[in-house]
N, C-alpha and C. Protein backbone atom coordinates (compact mmCIF):
# COMPACT_ATOMS: atom_id res chain seq x y z
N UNK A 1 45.15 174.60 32.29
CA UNK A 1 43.91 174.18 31.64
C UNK A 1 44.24 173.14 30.58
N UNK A 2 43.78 172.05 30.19
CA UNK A 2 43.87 171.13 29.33
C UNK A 2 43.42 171.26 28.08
N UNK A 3 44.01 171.03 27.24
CA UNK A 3 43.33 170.98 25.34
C UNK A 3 42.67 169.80 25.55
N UNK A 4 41.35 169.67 25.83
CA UNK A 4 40.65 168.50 25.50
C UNK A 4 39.34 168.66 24.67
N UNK A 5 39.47 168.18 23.32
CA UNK A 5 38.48 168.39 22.30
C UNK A 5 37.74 166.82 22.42
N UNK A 6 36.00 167.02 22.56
CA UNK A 6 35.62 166.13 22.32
C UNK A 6 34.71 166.01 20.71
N UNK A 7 35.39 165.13 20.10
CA UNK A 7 34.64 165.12 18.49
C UNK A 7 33.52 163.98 18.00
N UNK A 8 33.23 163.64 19.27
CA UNK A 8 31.77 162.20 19.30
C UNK A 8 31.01 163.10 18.20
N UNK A 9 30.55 161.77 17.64
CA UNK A 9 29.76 161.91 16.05
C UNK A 9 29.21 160.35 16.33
N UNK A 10 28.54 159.85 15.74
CA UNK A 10 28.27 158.58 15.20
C UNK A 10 29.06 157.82 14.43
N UNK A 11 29.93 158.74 13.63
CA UNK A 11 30.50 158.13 12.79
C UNK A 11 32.18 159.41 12.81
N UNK A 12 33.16 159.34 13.19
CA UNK A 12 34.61 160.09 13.04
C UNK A 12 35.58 159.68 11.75
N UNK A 13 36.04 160.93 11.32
CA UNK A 13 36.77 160.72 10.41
C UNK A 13 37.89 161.87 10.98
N UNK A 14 39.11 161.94 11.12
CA UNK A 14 40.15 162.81 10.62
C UNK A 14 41.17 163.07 10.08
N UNK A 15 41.10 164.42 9.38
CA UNK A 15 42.46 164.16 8.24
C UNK A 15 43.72 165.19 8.67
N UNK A 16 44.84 165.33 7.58
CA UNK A 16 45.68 165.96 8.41
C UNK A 16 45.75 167.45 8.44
N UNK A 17 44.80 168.18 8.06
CA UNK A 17 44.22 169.65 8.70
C UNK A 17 44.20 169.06 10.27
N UNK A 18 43.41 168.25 10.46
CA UNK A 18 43.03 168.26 11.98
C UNK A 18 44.08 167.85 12.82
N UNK A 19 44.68 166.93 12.39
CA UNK A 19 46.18 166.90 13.17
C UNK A 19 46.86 168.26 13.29
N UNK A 20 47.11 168.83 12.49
CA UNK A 20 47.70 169.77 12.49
C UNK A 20 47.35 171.22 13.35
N UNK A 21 45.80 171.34 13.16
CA UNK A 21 45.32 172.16 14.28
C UNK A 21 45.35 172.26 15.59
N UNK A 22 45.72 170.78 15.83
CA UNK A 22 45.73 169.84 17.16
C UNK A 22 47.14 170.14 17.68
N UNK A 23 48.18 169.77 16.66
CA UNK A 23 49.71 170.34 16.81
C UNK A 23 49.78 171.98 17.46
N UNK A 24 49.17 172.59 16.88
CA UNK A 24 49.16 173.88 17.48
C UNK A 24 48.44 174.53 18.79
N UNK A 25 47.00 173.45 19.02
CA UNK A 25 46.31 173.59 20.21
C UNK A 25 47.76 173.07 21.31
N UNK A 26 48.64 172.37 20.94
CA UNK A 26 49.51 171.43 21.83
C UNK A 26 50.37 172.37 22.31
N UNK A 27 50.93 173.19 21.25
CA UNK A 27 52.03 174.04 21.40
C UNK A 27 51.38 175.39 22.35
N UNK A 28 50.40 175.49 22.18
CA UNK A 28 49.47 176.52 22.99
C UNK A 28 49.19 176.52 24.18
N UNK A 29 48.86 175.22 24.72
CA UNK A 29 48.51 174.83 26.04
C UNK A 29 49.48 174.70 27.12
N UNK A 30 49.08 174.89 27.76
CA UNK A 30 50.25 174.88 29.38
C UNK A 30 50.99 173.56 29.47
N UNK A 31 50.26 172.44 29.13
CA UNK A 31 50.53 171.26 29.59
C UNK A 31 51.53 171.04 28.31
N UNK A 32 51.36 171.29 27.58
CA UNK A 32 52.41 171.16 26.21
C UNK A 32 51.83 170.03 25.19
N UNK A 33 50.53 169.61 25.45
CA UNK A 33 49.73 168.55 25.10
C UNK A 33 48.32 168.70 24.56
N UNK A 34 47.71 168.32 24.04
CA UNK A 34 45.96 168.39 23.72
C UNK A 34 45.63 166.97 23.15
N UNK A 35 44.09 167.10 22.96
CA UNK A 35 43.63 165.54 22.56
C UNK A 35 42.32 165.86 22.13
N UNK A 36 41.71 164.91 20.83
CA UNK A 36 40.75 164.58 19.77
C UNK A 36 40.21 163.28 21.00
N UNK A 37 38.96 163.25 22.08
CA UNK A 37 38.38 162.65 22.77
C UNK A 37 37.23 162.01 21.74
N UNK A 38 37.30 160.26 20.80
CA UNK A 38 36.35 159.92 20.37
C UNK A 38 34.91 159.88 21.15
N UNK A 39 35.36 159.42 22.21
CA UNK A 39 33.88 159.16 22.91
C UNK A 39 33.24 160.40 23.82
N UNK A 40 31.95 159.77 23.98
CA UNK A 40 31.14 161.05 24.50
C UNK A 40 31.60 161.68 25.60
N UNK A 41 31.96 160.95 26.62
CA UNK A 41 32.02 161.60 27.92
C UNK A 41 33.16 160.58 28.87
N UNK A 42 33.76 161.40 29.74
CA UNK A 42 34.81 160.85 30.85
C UNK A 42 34.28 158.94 31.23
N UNK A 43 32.91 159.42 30.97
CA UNK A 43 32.28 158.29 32.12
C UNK A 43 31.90 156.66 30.77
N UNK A 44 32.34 157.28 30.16
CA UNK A 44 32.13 155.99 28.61
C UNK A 44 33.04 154.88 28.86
N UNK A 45 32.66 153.66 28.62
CA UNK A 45 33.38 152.65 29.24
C UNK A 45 34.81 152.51 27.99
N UNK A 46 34.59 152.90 27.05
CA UNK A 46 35.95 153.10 26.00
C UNK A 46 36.03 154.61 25.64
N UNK A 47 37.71 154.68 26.20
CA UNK A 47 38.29 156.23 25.65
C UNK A 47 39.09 156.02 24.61
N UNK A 48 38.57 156.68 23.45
CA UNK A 48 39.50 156.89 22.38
C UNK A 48 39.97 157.69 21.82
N UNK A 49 41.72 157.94 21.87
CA UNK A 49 42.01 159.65 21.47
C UNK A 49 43.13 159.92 20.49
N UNK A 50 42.99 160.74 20.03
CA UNK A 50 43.85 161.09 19.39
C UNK A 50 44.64 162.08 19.71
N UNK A 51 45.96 162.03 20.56
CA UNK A 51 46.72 163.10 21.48
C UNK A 51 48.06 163.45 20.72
N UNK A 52 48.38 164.88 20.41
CA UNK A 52 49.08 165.18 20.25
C UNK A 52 50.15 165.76 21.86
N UNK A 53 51.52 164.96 21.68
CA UNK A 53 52.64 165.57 23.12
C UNK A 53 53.32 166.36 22.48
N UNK A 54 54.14 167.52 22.43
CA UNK A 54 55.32 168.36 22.34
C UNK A 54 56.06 167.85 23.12
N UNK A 55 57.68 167.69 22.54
CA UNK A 55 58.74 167.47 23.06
C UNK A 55 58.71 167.39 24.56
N UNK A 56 58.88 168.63 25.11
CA UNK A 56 58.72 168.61 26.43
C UNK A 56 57.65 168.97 27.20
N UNK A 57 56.48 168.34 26.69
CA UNK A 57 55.14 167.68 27.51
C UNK A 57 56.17 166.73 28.99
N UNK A 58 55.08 167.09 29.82
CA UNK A 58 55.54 165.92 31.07
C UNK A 58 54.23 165.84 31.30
N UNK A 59 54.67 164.33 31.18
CA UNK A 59 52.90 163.43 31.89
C UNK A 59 53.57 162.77 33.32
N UNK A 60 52.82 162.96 34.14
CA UNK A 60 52.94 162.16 35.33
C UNK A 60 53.26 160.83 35.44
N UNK A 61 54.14 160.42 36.36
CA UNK A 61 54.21 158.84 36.80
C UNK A 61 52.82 158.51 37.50
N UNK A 62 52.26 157.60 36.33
CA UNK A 62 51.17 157.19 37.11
C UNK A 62 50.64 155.64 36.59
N UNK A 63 49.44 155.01 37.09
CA UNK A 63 49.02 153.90 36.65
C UNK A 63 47.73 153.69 36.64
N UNK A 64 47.73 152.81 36.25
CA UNK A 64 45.94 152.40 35.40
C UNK A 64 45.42 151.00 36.69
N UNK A 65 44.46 151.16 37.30
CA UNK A 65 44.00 150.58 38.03
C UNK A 65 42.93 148.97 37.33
N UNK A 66 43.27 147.97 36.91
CA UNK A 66 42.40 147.04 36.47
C UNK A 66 41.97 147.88 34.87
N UNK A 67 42.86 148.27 34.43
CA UNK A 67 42.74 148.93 33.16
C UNK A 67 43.71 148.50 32.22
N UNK A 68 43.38 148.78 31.15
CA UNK A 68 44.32 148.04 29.65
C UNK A 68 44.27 149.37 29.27
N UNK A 69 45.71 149.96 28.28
CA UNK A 69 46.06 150.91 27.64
C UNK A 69 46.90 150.31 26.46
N UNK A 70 46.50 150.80 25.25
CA UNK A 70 47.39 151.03 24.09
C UNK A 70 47.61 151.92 23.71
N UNK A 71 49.13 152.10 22.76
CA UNK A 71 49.41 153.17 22.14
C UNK A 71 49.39 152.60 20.68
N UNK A 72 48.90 153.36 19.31
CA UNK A 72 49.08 153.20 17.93
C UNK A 72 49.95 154.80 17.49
N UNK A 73 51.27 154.18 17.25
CA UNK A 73 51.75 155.76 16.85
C UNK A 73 51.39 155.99 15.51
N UNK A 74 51.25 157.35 15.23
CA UNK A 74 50.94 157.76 13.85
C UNK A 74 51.88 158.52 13.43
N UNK A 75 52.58 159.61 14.07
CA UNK A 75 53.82 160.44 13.68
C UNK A 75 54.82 160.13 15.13
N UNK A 76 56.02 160.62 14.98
CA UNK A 76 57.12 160.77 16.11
C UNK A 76 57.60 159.50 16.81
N UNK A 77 58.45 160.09 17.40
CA UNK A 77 59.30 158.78 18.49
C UNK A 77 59.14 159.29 19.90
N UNK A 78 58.30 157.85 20.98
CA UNK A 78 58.56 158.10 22.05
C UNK A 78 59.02 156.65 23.01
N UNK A 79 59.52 157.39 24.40
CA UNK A 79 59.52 156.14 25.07
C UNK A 79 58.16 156.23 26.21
N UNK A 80 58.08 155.11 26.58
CA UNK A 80 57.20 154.52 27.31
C UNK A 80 58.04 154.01 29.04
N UNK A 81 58.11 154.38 30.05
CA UNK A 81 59.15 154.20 31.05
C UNK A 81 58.13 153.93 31.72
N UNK A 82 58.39 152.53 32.32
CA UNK A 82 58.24 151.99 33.85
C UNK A 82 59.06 152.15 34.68
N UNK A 83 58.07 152.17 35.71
CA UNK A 83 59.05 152.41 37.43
C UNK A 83 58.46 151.23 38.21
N UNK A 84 59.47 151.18 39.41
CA UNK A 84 58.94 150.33 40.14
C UNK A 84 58.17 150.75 41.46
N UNK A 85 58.05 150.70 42.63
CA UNK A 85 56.83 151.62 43.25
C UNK A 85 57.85 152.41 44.04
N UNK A 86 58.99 152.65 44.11
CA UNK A 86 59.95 153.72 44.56
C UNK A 86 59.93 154.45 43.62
N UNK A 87 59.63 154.42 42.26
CA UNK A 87 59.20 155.48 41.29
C UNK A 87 61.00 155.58 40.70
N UNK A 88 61.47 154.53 40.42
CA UNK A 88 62.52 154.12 39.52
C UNK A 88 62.75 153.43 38.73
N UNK A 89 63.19 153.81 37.46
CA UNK A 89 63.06 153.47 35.98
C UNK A 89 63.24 152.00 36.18
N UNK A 90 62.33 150.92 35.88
CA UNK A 90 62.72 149.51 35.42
C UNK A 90 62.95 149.06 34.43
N UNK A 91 62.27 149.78 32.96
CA UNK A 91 62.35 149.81 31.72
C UNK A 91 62.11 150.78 31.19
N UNK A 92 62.41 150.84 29.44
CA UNK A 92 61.81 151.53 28.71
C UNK A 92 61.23 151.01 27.12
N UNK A 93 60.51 151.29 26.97
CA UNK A 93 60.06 150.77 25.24
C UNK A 93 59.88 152.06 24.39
N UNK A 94 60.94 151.78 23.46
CA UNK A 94 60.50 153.06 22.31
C UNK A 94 59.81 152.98 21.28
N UNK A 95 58.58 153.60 21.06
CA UNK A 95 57.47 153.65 19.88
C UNK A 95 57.91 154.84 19.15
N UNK A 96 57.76 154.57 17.53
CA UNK A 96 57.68 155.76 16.81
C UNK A 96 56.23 154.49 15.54
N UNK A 97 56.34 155.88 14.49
CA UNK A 97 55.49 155.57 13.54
C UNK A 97 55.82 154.14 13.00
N UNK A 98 54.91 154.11 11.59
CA UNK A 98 55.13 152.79 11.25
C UNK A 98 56.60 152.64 10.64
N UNK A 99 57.22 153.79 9.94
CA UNK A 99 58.55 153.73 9.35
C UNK A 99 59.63 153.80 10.01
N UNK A 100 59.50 154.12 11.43
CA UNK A 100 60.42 154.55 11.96
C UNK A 100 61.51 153.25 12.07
N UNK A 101 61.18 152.10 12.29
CA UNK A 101 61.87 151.02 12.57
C UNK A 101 61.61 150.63 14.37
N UNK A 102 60.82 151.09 15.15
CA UNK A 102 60.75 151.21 16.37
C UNK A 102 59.40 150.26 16.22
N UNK A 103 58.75 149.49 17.17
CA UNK A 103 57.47 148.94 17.55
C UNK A 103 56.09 150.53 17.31
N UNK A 104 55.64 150.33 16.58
CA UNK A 104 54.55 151.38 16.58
C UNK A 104 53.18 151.19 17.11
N UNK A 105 53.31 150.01 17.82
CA UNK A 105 51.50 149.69 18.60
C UNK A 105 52.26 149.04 19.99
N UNK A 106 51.62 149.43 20.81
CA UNK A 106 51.73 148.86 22.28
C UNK A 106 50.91 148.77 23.10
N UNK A 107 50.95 147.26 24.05
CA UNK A 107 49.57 147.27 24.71
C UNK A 107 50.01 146.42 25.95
N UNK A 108 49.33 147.24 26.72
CA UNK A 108 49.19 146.69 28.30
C UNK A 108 48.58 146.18 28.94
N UNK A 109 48.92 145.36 29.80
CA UNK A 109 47.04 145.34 31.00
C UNK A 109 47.61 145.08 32.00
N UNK A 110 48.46 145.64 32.37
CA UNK A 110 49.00 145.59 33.77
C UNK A 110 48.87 146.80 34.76
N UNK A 111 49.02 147.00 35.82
CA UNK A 111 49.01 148.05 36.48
C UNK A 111 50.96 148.91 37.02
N UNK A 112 51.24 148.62 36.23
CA UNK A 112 53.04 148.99 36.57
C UNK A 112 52.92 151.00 36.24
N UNK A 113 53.39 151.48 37.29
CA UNK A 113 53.85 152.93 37.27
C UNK A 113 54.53 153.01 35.70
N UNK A 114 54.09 154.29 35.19
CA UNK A 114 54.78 154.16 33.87
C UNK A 114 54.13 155.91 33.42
N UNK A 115 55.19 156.07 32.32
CA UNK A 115 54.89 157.58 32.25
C UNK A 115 54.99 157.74 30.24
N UNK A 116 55.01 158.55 29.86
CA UNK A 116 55.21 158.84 28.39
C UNK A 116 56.37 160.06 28.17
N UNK A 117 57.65 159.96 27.09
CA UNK A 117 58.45 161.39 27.81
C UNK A 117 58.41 160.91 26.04
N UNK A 118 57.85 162.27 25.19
CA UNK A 118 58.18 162.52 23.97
C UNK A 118 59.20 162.59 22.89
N UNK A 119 60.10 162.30 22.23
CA UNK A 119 61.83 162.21 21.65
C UNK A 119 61.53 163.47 20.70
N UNK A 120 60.79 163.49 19.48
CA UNK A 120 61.07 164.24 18.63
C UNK A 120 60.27 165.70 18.77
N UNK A 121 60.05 166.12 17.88
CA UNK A 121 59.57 167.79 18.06
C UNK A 121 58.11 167.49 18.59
N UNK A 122 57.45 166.61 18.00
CA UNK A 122 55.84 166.51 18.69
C UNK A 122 55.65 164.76 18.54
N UNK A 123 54.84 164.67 19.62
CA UNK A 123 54.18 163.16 18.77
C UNK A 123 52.80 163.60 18.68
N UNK A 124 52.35 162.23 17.85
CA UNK A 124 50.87 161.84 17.54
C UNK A 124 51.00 160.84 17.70
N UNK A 125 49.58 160.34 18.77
CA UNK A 125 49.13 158.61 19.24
C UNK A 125 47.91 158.50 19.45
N UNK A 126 47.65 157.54 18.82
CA UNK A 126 46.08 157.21 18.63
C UNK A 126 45.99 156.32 20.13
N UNK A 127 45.38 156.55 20.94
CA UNK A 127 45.15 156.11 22.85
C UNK A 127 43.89 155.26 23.04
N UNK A 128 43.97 154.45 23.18
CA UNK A 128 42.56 153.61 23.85
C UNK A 128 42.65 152.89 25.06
N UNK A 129 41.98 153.12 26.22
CA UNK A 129 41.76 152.64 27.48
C UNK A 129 40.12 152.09 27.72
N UNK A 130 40.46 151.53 28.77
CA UNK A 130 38.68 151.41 29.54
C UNK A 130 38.20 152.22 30.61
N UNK A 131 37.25 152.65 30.27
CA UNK A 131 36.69 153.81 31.08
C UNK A 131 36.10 153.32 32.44
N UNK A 132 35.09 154.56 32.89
CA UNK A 132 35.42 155.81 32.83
C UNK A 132 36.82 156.51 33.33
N UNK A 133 37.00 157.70 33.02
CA UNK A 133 38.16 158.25 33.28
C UNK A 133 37.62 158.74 34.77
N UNK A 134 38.95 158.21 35.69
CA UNK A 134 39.23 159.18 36.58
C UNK A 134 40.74 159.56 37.41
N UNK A 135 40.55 160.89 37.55
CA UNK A 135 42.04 161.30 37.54
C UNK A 135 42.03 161.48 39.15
């Protein structure tokens, strides 16, 4: 089952109580993951989230079809791995926060196989794509 919180308001604010609650929905969940969903619904043409990964979260090799994705890190270090369509590593880019010394914003618009594999004890990344979502 997925941690997916949707917090649509007119207007969002969150502070770090809510991260932190979020940290623990993460550690709770099967997937090893949860997420703060800004917008209303799957079908909204902008998704905006705020996802907490645990270490060993595994997200699928997958790709974005005529879609743009960014990452804004806020806490932790991760990499970002492309494959090529045999589903073998072509690169990697490592994001952490703003201090970390690593690139902390990343943005795509390509369709390249690519996955997220977490480094430190948890991350936090602020996520924006173009909708709607479908999996």
């Amino acid at each position: 089952m997925a941690a997916i919180f949707f917090k649509y308001k007119d207007m969002v604010s969150l502070k770090s109580s809510q991260l932190q609650e979020l940290i623990i929905k993460a550690e709770e969940a099967p997937l090893k993951r949860a997420r703060f969903c800004m917008h209303k619904s799957h079908e909204d043409m902008v998704q905006e989230m705020i996802i907490v990964f645990c270490k060993y979260s595994k997200v699928p090799i997958h790709k974005h079809h005529a879609k743009c994705e960014s990452f804004h890190m806020i806490e932790g270090i991760m990499e970002v791995c492309f494959y090529d369509d045999n589903k073998n590593i072509t690169h990697k880019i490592k994001l952490g926060d703003y201090n970390s010394g690593f690139p902390f914003y990343f943005r795509q618009e390509t369709d390249h196989w690519h996955t997220v594999r977490p480094l430190t004890k948890y991350v936090i990344v602020h996520e924006t794509t173009k909708g709607p979502f479908v999996s």
